[in-house]
Protein backbone atom coordinates (compact mmCIF):
# COMPACT_ATOMS: atom_id res chain seq x y z
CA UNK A 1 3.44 40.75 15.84
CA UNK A 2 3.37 43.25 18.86
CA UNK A 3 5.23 41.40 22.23
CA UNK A 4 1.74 42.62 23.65
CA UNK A 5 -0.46 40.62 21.50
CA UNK A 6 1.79 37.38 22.19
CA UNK A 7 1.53 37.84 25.63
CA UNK A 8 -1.95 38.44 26.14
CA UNK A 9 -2.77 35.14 27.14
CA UNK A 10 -4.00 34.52 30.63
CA UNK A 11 -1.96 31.41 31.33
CA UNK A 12 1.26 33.64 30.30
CA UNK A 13 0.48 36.59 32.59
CA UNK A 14 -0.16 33.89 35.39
CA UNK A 15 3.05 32.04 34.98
CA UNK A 16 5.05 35.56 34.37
CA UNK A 17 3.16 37.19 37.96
CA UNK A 18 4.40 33.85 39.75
CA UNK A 19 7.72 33.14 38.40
CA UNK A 20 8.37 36.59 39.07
CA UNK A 21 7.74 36.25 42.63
CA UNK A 22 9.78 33.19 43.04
CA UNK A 23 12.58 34.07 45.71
CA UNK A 24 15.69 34.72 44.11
CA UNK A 25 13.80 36.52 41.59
CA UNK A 26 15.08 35.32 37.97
CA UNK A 27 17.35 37.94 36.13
CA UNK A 28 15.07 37.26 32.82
CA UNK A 29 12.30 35.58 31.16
CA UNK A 30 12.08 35.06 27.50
CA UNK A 31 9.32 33.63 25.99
CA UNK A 32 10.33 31.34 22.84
CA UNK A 33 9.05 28.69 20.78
CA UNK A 34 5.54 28.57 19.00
CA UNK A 35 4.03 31.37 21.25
CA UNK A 36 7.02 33.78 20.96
CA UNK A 37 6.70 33.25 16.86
CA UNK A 38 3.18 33.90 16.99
CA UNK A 39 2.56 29.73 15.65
CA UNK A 40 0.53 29.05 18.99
CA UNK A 41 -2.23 26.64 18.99
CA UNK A 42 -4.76 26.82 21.62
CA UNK A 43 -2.91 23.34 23.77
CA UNK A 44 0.34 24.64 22.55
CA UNK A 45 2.59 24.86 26.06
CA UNK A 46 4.73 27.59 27.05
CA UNK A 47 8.22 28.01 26.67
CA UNK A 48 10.44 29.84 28.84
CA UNK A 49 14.28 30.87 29.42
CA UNK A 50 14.44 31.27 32.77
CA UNK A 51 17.93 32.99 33.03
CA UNK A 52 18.91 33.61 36.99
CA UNK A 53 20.67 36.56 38.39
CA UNK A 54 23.74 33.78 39.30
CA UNK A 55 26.87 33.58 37.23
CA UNK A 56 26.39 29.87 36.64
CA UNK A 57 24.67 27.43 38.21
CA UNK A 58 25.97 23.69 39.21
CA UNK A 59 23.27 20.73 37.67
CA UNK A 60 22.28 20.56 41.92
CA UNK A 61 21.93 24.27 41.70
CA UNK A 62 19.70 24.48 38.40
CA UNK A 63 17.55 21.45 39.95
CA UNK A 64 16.68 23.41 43.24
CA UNK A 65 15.92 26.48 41.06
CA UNK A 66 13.76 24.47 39.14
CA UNK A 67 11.76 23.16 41.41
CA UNK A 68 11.33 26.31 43.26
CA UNK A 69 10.07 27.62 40.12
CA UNK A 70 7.90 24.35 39.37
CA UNK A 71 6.72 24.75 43.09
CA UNK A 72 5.62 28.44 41.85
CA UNK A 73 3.19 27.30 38.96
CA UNK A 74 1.65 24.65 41.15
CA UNK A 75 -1.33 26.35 42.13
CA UNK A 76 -1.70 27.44 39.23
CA UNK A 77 -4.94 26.36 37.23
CA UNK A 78 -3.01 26.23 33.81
CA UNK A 79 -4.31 25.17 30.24
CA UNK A 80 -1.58 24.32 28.74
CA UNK A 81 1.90 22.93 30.23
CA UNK A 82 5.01 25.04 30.83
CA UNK A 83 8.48 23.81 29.91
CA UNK A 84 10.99 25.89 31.50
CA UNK A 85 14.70 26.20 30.56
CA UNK A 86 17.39 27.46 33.53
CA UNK A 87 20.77 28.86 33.06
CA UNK A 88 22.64 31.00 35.21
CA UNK A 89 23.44 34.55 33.33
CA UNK A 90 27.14 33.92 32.40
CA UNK A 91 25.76 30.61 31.22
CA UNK A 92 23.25 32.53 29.02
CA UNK A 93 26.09 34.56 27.95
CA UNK A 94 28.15 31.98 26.58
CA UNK A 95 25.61 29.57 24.70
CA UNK A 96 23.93 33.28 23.19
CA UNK A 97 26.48 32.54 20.29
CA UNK A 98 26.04 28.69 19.98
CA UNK A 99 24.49 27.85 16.53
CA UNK A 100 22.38 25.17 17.54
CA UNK A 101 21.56 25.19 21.62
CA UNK A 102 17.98 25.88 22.57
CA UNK A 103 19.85 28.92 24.87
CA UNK A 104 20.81 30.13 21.69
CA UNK A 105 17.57 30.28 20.08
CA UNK A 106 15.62 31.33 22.93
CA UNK A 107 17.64 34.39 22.79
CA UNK A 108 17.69 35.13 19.20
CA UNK A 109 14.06 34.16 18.64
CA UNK A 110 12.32 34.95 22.26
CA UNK A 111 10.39 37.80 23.40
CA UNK A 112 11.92 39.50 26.95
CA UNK A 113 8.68 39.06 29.60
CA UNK A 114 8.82 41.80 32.39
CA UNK A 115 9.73 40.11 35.40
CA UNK A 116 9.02 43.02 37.09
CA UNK A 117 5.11 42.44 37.64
């Protein structure tokens, strides 16, 4: 499975093109879960790392993040749902090696989305 042909869906460019414009920009996206492994159903949501360009990020800071990144896919007229995962990059760094954490998997498992769109 090409990373092109899992991210061909419309909903997924949509939410990429808008995250991507959220102000600060996140670092990375990685698409993981059922769409990343090529499993997707039709309702099957969208899963996302969302790793920002900060070091780490308090549970305040990762809330205001997330909502400016919820606030993002608001307009959006989305299909399916979009659950979104946010770590600052050091944070990403240190759960990359953790055997179990959803971090983890997302980065073993994911597909890198161009954030640069």
């Amino acid at each position: 499975m090409t990373l092109s042909s899992i991210t061909s869906g419309s909903d997924l460019q949509a939410v990429t093109k808008a995250l991507s414009g959220v102000d600060p920009r996140p670092r990375r996206l990685v698409l993981f879960g059922s769409r990343a492994r090529g499993e997707a159903r039709p309702d099957s949501d969208i899963d996302l790392l969302v790793v920002m360009a900060q070091p780490t990020l308090s549970p305040t800071e990762r809330q205001l993040a997330l909502r400016s990144l919820r606030a993002a896919l608001r307009p959006l007229p989305l299909k399916v749902g979009v659950d979104l995962v946010v770590v600052g990059e050091q944070d990403a760094q240190d759960l990359a090696g953790s055997r179990w954490h959803v971090v983890a998997r997302a980065l073993r498992e994911g597909a890198e989305l161009d954030v640069t769109c």
